[in-house]
Protein backbone atom coordinates (compact mmCIF):
# COMPACT_ATOMS: atom_id res chain seq x y z
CA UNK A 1 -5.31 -13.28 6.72
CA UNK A 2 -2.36 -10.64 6.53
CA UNK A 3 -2.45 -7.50 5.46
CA UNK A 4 0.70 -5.65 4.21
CA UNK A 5 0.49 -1.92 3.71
CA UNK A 6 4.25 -1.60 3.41
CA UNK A 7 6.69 0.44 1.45
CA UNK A 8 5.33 4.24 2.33
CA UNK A 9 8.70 5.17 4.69
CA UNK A 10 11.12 2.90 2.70
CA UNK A 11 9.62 5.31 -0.32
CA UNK A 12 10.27 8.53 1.93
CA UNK A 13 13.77 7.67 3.08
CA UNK A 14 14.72 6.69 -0.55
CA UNK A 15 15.22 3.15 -0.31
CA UNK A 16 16.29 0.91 -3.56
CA UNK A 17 13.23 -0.16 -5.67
CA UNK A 18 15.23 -3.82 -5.05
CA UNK A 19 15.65 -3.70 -1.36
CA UNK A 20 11.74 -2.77 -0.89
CA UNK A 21 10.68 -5.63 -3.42
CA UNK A 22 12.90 -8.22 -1.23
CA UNK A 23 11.18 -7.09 1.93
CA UNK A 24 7.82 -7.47 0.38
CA UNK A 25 8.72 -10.65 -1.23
CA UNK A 26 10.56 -12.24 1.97
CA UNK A 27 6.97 -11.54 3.82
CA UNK A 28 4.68 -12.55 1.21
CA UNK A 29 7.15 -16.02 0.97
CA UNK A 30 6.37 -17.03 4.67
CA UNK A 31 2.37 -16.12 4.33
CA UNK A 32 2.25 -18.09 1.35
CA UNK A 33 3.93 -21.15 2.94
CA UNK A 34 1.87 -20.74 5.53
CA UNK A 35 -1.32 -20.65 3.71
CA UNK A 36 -2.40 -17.39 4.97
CA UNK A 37 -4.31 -15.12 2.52
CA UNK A 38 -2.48 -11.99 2.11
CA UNK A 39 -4.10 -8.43 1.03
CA UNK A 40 -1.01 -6.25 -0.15
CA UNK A 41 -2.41 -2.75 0.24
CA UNK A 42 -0.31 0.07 -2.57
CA UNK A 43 0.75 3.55 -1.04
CA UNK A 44 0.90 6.51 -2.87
CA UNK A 45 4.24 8.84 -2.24
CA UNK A 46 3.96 12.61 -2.02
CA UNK A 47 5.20 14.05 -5.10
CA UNK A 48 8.13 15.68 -3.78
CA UNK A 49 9.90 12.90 -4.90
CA UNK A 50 9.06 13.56 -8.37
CA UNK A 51 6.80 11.52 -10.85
CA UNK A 52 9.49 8.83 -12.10
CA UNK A 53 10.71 8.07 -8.41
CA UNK A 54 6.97 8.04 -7.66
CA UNK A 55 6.19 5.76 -10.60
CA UNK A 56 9.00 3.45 -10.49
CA UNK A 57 7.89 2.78 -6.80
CA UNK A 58 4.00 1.88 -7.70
CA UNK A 59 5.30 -0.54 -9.93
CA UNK A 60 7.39 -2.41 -7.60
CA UNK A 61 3.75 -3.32 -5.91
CA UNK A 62 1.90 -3.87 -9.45
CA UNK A 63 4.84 -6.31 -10.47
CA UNK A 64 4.39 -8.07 -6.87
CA UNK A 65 0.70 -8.03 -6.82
CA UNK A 66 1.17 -10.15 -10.38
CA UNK A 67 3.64 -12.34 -9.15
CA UNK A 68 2.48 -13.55 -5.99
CA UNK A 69 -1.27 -14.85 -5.35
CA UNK A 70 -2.47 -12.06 -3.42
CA UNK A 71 -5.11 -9.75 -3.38
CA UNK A 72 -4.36 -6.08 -4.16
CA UNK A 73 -5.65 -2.50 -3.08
CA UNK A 74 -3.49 0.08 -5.02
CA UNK A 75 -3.69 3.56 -4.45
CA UNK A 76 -5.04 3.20 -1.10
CA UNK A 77 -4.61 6.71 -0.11
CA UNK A 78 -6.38 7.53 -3.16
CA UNK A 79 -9.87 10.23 -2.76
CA UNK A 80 -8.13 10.82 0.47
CA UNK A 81 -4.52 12.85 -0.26
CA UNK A 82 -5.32 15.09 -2.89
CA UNK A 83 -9.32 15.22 -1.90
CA UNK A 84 -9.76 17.05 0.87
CA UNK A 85 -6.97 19.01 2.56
CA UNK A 86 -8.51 18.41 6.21
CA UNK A 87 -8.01 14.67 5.42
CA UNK A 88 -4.30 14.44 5.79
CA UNK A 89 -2.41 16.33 8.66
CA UNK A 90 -0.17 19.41 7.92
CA UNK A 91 2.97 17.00 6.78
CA UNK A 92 1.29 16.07 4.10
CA UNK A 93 1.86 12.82 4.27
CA UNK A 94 -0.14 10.87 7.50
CA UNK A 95 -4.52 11.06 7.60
CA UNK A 96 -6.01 13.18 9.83
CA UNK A 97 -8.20 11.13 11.98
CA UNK A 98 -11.04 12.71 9.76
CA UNK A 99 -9.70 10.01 6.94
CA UNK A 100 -9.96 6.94 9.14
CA UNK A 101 -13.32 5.99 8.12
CA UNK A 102 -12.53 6.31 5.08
CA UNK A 103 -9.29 4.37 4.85
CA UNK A 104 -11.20 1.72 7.26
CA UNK A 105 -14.25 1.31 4.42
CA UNK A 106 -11.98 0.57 1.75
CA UNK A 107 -9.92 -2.01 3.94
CA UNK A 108 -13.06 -3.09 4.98
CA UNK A 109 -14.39 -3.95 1.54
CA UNK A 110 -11.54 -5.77 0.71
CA UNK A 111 -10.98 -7.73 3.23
CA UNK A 112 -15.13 -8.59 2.89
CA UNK A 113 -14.22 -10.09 -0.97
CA UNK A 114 -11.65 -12.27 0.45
CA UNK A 115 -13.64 -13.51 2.89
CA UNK A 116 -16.50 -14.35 0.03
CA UNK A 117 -14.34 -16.39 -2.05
């Protein structure tokens, strides 16, 4: 099994929607021929880079997750960024170690309903 949580600093440092989907698509590629099971885990920007920039990003991993036979854990920072402020560190952008657990759990789970099929 792989898991991918990819995309969150080529978001931050602006990167092309196109370059980002290669990357994620040359990776997912070589798992696939490889018969690994992949779980492609969706990050959230902060929304300094405004709500398009932000959107168009999300959907370069909803058009991959429906693409590519893998399973998919969007929003992963979600209940954890805009929850509680003492669950991400003063950037605003990394957990605190406070959201480990948290971020572990829902990992966790998914990687448990892979397992089961």
């Amino acid at each position: 099994m792989l898991i991918i949580e990819l995309g969150g600093n080529d978001g931050l440092r602006g990167l092309k929607f196109s370059q980002t989907t290669l990357n994620l698509e040359a990776i997912l590629s070589l798992a696939i021929e490889n018969n690994i099971s992949v779980l492609l885990i969706g990050v959230d920007l902060p929304p300094n880079l405004g709500p398009l920039y932000n959107k168009r990003f999300q959907q370069v991993f909803e058009s991959i997750s429906t693409r590519y036979p893998v399973h998919y854990l969007p929003h992963f920072l979600a209940g954890v960024a805009a929850a509680d402020k003492h669950l991400m560190q003063s950037d605003g952008i990394h957990p605190t170690a406070e959201a480990q657990p948290i971020l572990a759990a829902k990992v966790y789970q998914s990687v448990l309903q892979i397992l089961e099929e």
